[in-house]
Protein backbone atom coordinates (compact mmCIF):
# COMPACT_ATOMS: atom_id res chain seq x y z
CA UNK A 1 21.72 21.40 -66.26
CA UNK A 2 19.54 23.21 -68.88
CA UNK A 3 21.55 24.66 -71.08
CA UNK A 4 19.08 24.98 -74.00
CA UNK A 5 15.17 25.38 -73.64
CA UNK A 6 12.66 25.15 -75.98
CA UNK A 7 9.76 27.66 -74.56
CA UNK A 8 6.84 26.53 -76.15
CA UNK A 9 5.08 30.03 -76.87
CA UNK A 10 0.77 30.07 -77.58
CA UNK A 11 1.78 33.77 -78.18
CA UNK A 12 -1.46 34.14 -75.80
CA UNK A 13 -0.88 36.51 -72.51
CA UNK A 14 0.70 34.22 -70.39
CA UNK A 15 3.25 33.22 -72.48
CA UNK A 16 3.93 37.19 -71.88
CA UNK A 17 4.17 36.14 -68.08
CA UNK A 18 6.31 33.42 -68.85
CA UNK A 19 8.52 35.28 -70.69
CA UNK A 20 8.60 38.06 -68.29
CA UNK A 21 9.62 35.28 -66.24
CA UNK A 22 12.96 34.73 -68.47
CA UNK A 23 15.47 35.72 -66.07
CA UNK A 24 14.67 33.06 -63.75
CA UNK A 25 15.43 29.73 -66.14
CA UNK A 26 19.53 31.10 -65.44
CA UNK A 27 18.94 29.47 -62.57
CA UNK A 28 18.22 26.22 -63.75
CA UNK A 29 21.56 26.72 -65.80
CA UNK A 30 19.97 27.98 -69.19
CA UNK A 31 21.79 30.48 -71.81
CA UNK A 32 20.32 29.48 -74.65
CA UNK A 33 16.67 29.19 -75.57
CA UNK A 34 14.78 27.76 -78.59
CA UNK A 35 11.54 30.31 -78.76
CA UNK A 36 8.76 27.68 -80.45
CA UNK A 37 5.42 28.71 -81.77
CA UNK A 38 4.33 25.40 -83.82
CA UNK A 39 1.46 26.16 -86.65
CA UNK A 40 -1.21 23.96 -86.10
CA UNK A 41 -2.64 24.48 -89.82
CA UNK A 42 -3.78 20.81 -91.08
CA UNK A 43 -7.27 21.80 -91.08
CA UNK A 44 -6.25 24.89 -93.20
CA UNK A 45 -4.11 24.00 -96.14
CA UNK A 46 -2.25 26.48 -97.78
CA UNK A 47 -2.31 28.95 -94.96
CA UNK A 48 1.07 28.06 -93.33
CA UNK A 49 2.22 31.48 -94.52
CA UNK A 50 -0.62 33.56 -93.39
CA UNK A 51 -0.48 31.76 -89.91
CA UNK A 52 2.80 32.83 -89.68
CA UNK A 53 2.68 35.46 -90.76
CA UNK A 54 0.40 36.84 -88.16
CA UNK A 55 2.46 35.29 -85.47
CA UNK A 56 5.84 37.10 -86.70
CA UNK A 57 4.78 40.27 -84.47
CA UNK A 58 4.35 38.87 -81.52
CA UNK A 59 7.30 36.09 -81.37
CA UNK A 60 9.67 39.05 -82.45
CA UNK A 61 8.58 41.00 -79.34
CA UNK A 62 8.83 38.20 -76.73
CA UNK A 63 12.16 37.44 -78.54
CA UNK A 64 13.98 40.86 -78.43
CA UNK A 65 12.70 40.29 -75.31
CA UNK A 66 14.68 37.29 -74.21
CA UNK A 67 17.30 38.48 -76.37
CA UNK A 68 17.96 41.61 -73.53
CA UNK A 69 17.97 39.64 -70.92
CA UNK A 70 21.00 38.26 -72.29
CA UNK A 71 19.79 34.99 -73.71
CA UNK A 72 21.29 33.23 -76.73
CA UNK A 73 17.48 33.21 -78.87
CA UNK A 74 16.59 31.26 -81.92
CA UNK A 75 12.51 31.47 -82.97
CA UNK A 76 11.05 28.54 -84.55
CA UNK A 77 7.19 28.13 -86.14
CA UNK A 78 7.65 24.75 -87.33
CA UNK A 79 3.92 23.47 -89.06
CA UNK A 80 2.45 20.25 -87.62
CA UNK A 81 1.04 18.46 -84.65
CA UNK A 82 2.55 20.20 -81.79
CA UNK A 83 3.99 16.96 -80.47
CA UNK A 84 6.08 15.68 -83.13
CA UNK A 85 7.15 19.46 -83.68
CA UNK A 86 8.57 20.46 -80.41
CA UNK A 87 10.28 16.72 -80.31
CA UNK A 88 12.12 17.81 -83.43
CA UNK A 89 12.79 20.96 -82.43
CA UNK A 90 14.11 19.94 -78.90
CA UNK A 91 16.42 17.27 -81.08
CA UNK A 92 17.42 19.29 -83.74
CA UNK A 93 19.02 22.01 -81.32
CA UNK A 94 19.59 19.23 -78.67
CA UNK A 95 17.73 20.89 -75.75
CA UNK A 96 17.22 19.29 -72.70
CA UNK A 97 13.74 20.73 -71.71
CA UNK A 98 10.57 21.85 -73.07
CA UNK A 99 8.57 24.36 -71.22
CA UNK A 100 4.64 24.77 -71.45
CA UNK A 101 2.35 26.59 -69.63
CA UNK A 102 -1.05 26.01 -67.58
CA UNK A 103 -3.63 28.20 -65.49
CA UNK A 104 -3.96 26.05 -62.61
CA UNK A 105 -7.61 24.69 -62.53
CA UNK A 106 -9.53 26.88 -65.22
CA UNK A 107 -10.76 25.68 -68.27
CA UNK A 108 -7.53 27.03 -69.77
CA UNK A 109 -5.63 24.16 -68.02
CA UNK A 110 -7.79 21.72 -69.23
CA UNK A 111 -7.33 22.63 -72.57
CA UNK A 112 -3.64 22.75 -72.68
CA UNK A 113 -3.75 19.64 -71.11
CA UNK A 114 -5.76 18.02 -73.63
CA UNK A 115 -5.50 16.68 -76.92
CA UNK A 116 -2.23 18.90 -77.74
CA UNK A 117 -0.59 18.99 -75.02
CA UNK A 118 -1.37 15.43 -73.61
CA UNK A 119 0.45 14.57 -77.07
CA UNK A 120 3.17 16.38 -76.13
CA UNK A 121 3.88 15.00 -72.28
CA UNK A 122 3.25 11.59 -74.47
CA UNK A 123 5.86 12.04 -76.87
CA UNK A 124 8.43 13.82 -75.63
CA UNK A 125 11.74 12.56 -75.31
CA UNK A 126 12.98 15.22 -72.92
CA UNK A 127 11.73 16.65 -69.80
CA UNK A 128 8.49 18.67 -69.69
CA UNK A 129 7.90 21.35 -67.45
CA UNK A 130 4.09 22.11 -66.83
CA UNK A 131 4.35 26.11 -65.67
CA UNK A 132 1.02 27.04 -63.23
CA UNK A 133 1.09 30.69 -65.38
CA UNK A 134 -1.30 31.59 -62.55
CA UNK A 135 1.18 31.54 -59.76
CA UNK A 136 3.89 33.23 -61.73
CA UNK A 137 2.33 36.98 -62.41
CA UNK A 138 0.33 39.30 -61.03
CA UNK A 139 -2.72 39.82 -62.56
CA UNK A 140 -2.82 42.56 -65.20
CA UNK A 141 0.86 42.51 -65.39
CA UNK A 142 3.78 41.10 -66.97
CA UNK A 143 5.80 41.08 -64.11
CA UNK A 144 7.45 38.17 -62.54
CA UNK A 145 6.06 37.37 -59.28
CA UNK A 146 7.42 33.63 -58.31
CA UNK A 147 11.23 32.73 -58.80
CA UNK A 148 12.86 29.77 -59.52
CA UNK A 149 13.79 29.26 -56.14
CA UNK A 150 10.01 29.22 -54.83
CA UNK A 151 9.60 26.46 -57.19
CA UNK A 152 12.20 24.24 -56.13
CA UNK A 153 11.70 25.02 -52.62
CA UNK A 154 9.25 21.80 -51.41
CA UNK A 155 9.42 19.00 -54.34
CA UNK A 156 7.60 15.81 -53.85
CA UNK A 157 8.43 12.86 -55.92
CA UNK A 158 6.50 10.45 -56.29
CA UNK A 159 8.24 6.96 -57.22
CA UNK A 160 7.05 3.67 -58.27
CA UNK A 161 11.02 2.45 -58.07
CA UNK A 162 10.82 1.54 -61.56
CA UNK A 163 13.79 2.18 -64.29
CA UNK A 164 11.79 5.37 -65.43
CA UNK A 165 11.53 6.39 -61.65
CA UNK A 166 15.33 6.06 -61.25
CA UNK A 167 16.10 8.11 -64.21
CA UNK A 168 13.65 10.81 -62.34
CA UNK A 169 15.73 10.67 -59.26
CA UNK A 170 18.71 11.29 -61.17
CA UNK A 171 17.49 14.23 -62.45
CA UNK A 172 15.90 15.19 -58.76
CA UNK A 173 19.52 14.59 -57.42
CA UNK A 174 20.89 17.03 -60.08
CA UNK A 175 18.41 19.53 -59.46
CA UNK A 176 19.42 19.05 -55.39
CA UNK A 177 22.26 21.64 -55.95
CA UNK A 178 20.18 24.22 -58.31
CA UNK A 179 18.92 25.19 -54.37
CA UNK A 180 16.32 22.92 -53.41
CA UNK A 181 15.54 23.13 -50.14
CA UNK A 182 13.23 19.94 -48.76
CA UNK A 183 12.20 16.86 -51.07
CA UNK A 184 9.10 14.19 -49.67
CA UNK A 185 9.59 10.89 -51.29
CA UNK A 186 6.51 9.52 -51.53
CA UNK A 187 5.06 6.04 -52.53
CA UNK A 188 1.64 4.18 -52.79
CA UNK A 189 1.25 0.75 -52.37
CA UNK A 190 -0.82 0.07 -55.10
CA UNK A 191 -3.86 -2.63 -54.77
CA UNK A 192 -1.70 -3.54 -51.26
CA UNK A 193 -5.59 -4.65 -50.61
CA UNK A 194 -5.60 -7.53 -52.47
CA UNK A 195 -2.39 -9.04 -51.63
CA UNK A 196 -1.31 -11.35 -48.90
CA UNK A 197 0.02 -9.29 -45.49
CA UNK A 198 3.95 -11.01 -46.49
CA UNK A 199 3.74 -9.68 -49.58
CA UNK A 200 2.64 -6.24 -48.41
CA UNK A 201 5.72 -6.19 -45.49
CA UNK A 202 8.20 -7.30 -48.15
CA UNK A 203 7.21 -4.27 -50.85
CA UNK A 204 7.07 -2.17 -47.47
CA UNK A 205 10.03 -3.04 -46.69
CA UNK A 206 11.62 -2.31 -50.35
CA UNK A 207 10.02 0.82 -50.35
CA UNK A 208 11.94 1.41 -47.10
CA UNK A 209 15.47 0.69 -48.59
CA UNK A 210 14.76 2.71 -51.93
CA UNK A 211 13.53 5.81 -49.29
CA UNK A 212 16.90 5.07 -47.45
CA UNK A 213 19.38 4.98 -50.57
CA UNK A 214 17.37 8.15 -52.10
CA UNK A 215 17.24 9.98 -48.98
CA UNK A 216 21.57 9.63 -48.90
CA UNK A 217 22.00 10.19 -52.05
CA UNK A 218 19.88 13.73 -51.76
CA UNK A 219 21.60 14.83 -48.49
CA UNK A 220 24.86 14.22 -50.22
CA UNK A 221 24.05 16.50 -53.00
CA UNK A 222 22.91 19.27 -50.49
CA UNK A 223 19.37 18.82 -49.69
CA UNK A 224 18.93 19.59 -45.97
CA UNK A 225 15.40 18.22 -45.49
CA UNK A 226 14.09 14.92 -46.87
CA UNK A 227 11.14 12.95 -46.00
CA UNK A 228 9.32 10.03 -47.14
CA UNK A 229 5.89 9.06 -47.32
CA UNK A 230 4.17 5.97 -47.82
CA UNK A 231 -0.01 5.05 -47.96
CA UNK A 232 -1.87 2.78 -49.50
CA UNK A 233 -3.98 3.41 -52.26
CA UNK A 234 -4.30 4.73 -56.04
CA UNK A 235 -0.90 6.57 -56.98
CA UNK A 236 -3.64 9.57 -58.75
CA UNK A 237 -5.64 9.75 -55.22
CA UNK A 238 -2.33 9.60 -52.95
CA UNK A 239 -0.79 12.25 -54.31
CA UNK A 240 -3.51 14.23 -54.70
CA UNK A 241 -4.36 13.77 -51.36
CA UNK A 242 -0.64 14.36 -49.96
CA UNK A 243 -0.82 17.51 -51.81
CA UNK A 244 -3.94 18.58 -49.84
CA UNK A 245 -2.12 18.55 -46.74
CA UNK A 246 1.29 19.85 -47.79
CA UNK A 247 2.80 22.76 -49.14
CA UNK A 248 4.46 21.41 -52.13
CA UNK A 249 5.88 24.06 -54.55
CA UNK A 250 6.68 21.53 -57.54
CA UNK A 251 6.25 17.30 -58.41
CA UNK A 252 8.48 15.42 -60.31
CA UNK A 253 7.98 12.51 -61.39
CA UNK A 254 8.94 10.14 -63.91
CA UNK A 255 6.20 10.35 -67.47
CA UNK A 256 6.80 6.59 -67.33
CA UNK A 257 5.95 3.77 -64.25
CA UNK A 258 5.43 -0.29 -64.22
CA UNK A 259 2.59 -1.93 -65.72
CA UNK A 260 0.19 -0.45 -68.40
CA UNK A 261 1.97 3.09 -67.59
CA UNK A 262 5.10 2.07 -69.27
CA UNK A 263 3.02 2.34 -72.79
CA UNK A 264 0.02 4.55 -71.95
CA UNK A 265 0.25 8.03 -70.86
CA UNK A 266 -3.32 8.88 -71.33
CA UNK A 267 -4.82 7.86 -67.92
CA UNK A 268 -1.33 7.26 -66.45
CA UNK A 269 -0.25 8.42 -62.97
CA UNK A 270 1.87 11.21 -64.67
CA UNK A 271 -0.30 12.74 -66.69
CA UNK A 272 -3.70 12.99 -64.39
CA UNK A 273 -0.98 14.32 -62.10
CA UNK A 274 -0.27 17.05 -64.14
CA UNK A 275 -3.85 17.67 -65.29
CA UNK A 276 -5.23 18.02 -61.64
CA UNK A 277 -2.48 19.47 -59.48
CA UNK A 278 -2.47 22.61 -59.26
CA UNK A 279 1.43 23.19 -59.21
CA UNK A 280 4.10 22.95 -61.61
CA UNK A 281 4.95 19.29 -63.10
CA UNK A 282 8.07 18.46 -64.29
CA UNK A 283 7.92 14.95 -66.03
CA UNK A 284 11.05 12.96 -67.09
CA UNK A 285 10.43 10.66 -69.72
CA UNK A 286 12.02 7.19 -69.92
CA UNK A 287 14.71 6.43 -71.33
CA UNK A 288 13.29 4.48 -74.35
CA UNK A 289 10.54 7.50 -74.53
């Protein structure tokens, strides 16, 4: 399903848990992976080659180190804005995913998931994997503590039924037979409020056929357990609340919904998500993204 991967290395120390972590993306059908450090040097003109050159050390070692776990390895420090970079880079070697990493709710996380890396879940035109470094090592090591298989074991997916949505449950459906073990659909009615009761039974009602069809569709693909959930509310606070109550190991969701979230990321359902949760995020952008 992911045959080539761009891992989008800081070079910090938990890229080195990431990496440590290399084995486990076979799983999600990768052989080949696109090693990206991007030079953020605008600021600094002229000092592309020092940049990189300082960064040569340390990409070498987590390549070899990829390299032995039998990986097909190519190391790019492309120089730009890191979300224009990793686009072309994903293009240019035609990957299908681009993998970043977070530290659950420390300041860390909030950086990555700020002005760089909010660019890049806004750009990208292929699927985004948010990585919660924190639950994947033990601390002080580089050792992989959290498999593949952990993450795909609970996913929620949240769903607005939209085009973008759809093209997320395609990609939910594929993932059904990497060994996913129990999906919750989950919807919010969205301002349900401030509509007439009719209105509210008939998008009830929709929401109910959409669960149905999705819920097939799943069990087909080998998904034992599926269940569906539906409140009223803000799609930000529902899931966020869902999550407080459930023992979700990953949330996918589509980067891209109705309304002002089909053209703005920044404040959108998908990317809040992924700033606050603490679990890994896989986005799917749109089709036009």
């Amino acid at each position: 399903m992911f045959q080539t991967i761009v891992m989008a290395t800081d070079l910090s120390p938990a890229w080195d848990d990431i990496i440590a972590c290399g084995e486990e993306f076979r799983d999600l059908g990768c052989s080949r992976i696109i090693l990206t450090h991007v030079i953020m040097a605008r600021f600094f003109s002229g000092t592309e080659a020092i940049l990189r050159e300082d960064a040569r050390e340390k990409i070498d070692f987590q390549s070899k180190l990829l390299e032995s776990m039998g990986y097909e390895v190519h190391v790019e420090m492309p120089v730009g804005a890191p979300a224009f970079a990793l686009n072309d880079v994903a293009q240019g070697y035609g990957a299908s995913l681009v993998v970043v990493g977070s530290h659950g709710r420390s300041l860390w996380r909030q950086a990555l998931l700020g002005s760089v890396s909010n660019a890049v879940l806004h750009h990208s035109r292929v699927p985004v994997l948010v990585l919660n470094v924190e639950l994947l090592a033990e601390e002080g090591t580089a050792t992989c503590k959290l498999k593949i298989a952990d993450i795909l074991r609970h996913v929620l997916f949240p769903t607005d039924f939209s085009s973008a949505a759809n093209r997320a449950s395609d990609c939910l459906v594929e993932l059904a037979g990497k060994g996913i073990e129990k999906v919750t659909i989950l919807h919010a009615l969205e301002a349900a409020e401030h509509l007439p009761v009719s209105f509210v039974k008939g998008e009830e009602a929709t929401a109910t056929a959409c669960f149905e069809a999705l819920e097939k569709r799943l069990r087909v693909a080998g998904v034992t357990e599926v269940s569906t959930y539906m409140s009223r509310g803000n799609p930000i606070s529902v899931i966020l609340g869902f999550l407080e109550k459930q023992d979700v190991s990953m949330i996918l969701l589509g980067s891209h919904g109705k309304g002002y979230t089909a053209e703005v990321l920044l404040g959108s359902v998908a990317y809040n998500v992924a700033r606050m949760a603490d679990r890994t995020v896989l986005l799917i952008p749109g089709a036009g993204s």
